[in-house]
C-alpha atoms as a PDB file:
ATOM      1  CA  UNK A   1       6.248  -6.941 -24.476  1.00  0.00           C
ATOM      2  CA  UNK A   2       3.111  -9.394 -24.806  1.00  0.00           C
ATOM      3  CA  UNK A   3      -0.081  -8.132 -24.804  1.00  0.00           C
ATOM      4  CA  UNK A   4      -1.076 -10.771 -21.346  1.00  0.00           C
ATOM      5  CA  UNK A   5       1.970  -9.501 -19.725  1.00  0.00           C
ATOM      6  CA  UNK A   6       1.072  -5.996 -20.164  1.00  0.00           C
ATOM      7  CA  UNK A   7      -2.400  -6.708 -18.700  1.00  0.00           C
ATOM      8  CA  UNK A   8      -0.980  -8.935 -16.138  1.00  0.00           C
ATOM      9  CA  UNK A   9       1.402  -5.424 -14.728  1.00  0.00           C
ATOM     10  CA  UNK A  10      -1.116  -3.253 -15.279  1.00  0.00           C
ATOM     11  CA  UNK A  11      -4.336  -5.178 -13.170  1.00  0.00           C
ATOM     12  CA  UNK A  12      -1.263  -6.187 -10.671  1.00  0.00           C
ATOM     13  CA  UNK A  13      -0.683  -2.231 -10.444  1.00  0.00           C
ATOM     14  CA  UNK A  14      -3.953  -1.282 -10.302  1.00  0.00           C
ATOM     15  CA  UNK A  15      -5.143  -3.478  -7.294  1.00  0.00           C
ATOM     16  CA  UNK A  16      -1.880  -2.674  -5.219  1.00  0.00           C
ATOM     17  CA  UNK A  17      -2.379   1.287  -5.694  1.00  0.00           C
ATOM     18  CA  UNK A  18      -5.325   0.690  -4.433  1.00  0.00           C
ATOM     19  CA  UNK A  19      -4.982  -1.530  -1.656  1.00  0.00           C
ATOM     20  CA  UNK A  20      -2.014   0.707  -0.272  1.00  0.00           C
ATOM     21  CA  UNK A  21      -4.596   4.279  -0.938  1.00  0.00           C
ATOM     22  CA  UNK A  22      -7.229   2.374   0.903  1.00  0.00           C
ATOM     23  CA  UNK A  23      -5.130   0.837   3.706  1.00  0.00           C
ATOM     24  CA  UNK A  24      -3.780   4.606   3.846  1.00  0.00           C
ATOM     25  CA  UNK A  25      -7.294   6.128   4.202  1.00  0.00           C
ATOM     26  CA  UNK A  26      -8.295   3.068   7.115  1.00  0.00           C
ATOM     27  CA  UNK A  27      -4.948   4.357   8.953  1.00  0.00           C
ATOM     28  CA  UNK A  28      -5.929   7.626   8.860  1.00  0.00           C
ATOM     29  CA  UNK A  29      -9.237   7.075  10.158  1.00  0.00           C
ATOM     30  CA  UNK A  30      -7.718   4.639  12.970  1.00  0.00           C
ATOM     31  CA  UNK A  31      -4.795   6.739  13.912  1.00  0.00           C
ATOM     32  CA  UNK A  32      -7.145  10.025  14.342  1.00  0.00           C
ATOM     33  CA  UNK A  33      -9.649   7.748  16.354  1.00  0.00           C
ATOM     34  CA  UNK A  34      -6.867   6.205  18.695  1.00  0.00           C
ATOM     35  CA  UNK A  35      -6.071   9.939  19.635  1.00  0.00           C
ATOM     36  CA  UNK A  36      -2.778   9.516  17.326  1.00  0.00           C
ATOM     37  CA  UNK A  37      -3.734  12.877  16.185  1.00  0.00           C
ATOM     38  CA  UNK A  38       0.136  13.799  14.081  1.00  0.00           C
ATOM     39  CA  UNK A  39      -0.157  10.111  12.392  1.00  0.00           C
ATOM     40  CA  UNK A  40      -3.963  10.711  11.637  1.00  0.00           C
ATOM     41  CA  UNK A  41      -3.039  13.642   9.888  1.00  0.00           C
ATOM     42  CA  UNK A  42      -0.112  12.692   8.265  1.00  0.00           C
ATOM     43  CA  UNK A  43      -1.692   9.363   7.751  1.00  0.00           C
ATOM     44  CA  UNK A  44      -3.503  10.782   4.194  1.00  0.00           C
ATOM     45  CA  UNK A  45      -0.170  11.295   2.515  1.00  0.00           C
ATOM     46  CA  UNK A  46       0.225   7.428   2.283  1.00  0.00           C
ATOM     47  CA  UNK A  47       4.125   7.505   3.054  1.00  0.00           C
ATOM     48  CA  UNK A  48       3.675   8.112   7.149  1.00  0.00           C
ATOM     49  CA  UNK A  49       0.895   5.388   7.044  1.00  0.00           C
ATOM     50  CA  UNK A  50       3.376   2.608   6.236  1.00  0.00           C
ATOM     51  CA  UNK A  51       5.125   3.810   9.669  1.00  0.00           C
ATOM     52  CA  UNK A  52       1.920   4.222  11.657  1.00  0.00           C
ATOM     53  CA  UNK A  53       1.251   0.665  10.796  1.00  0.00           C
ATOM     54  CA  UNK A  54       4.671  -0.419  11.306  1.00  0.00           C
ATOM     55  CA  UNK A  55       4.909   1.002  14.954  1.00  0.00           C
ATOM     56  CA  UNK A  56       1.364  -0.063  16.151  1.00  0.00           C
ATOM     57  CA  UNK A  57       0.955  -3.225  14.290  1.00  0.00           C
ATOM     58  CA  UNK A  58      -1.338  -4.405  17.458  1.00  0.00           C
ATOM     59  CA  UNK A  59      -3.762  -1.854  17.510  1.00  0.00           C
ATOM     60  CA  UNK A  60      -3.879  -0.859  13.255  1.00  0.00           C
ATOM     61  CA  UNK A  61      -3.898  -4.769  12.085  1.00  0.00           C
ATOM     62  CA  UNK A  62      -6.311  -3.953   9.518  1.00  0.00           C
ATOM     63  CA  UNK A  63      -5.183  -1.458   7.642  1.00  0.00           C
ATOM     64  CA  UNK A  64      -1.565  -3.044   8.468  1.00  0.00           C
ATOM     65  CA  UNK A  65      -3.006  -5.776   5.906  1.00  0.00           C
ATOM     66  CA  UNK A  66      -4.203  -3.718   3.796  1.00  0.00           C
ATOM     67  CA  UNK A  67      -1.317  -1.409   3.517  1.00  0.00           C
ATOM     68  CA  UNK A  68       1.192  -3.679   3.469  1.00  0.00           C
ATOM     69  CA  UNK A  69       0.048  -6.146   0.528  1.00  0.00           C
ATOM     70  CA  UNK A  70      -0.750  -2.901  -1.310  1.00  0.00           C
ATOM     71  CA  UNK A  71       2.718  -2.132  -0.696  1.00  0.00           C
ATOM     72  CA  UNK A  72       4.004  -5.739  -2.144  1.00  0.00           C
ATOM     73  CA  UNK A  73       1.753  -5.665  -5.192  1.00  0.00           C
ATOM     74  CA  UNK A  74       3.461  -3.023  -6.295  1.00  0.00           C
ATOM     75  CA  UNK A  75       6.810  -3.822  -5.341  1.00  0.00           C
ATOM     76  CA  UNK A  76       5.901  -7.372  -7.613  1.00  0.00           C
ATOM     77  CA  UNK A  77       4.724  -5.096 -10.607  1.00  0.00           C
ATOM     78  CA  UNK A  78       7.858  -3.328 -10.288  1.00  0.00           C
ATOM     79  CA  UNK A  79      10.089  -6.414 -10.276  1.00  0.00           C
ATOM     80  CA  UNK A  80       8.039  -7.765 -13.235  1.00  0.00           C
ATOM     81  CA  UNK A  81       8.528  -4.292 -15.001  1.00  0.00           C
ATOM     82  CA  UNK A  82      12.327  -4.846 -14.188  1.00  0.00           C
ATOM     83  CA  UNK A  83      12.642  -8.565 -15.422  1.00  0.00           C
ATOM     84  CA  UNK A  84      10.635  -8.148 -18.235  1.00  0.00           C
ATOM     85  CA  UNK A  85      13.041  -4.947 -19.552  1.00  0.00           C
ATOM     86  CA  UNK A  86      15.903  -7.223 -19.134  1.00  0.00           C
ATOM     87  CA  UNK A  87      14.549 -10.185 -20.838  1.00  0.00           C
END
């Protein structure tokens, strides 16, 4: 693998772990202030904060953003991964 490619997945990595742990920890915090207190909780395992922002899109657009480009980052560093294997 190239040396640019391997810097390319590992920055694209890097800034979509931590968009989706940040967009987690601004769920967590918006969940437990809208008196969603299960969500708010749950909210710091990352997994239920993709669902929180899912189901209350309106009122968590924020960390919705956040979460979910996190989330596509590193489903693109993945598919690069994957491509790049094959080729």
């Amino acid at each position: 693998m190239a040396l640019w490619l391997s810097v390319t997945i590992l920055c694209l990595g890097a800034v979509g772990l931590m968009l989706l742990i940040v967009g987690g920890l601004f769920s967590a915090i918006d969940a437990l202030g809208k008196k969603h207190y299960v969500f708010g909780w749950l909210n710091f395992l990352i997994i239920p904060a993709i669902v929180y922002c899912a189901l209350h899109w309106r009122d968590a657009r924020y960390p919705a953003k956040l979460t979910f480009s996190g989330l596509a980052l590193l489903l693109l560093t993945g598919l690069i991964i994957v491509i790049s294997e094959l080729l």
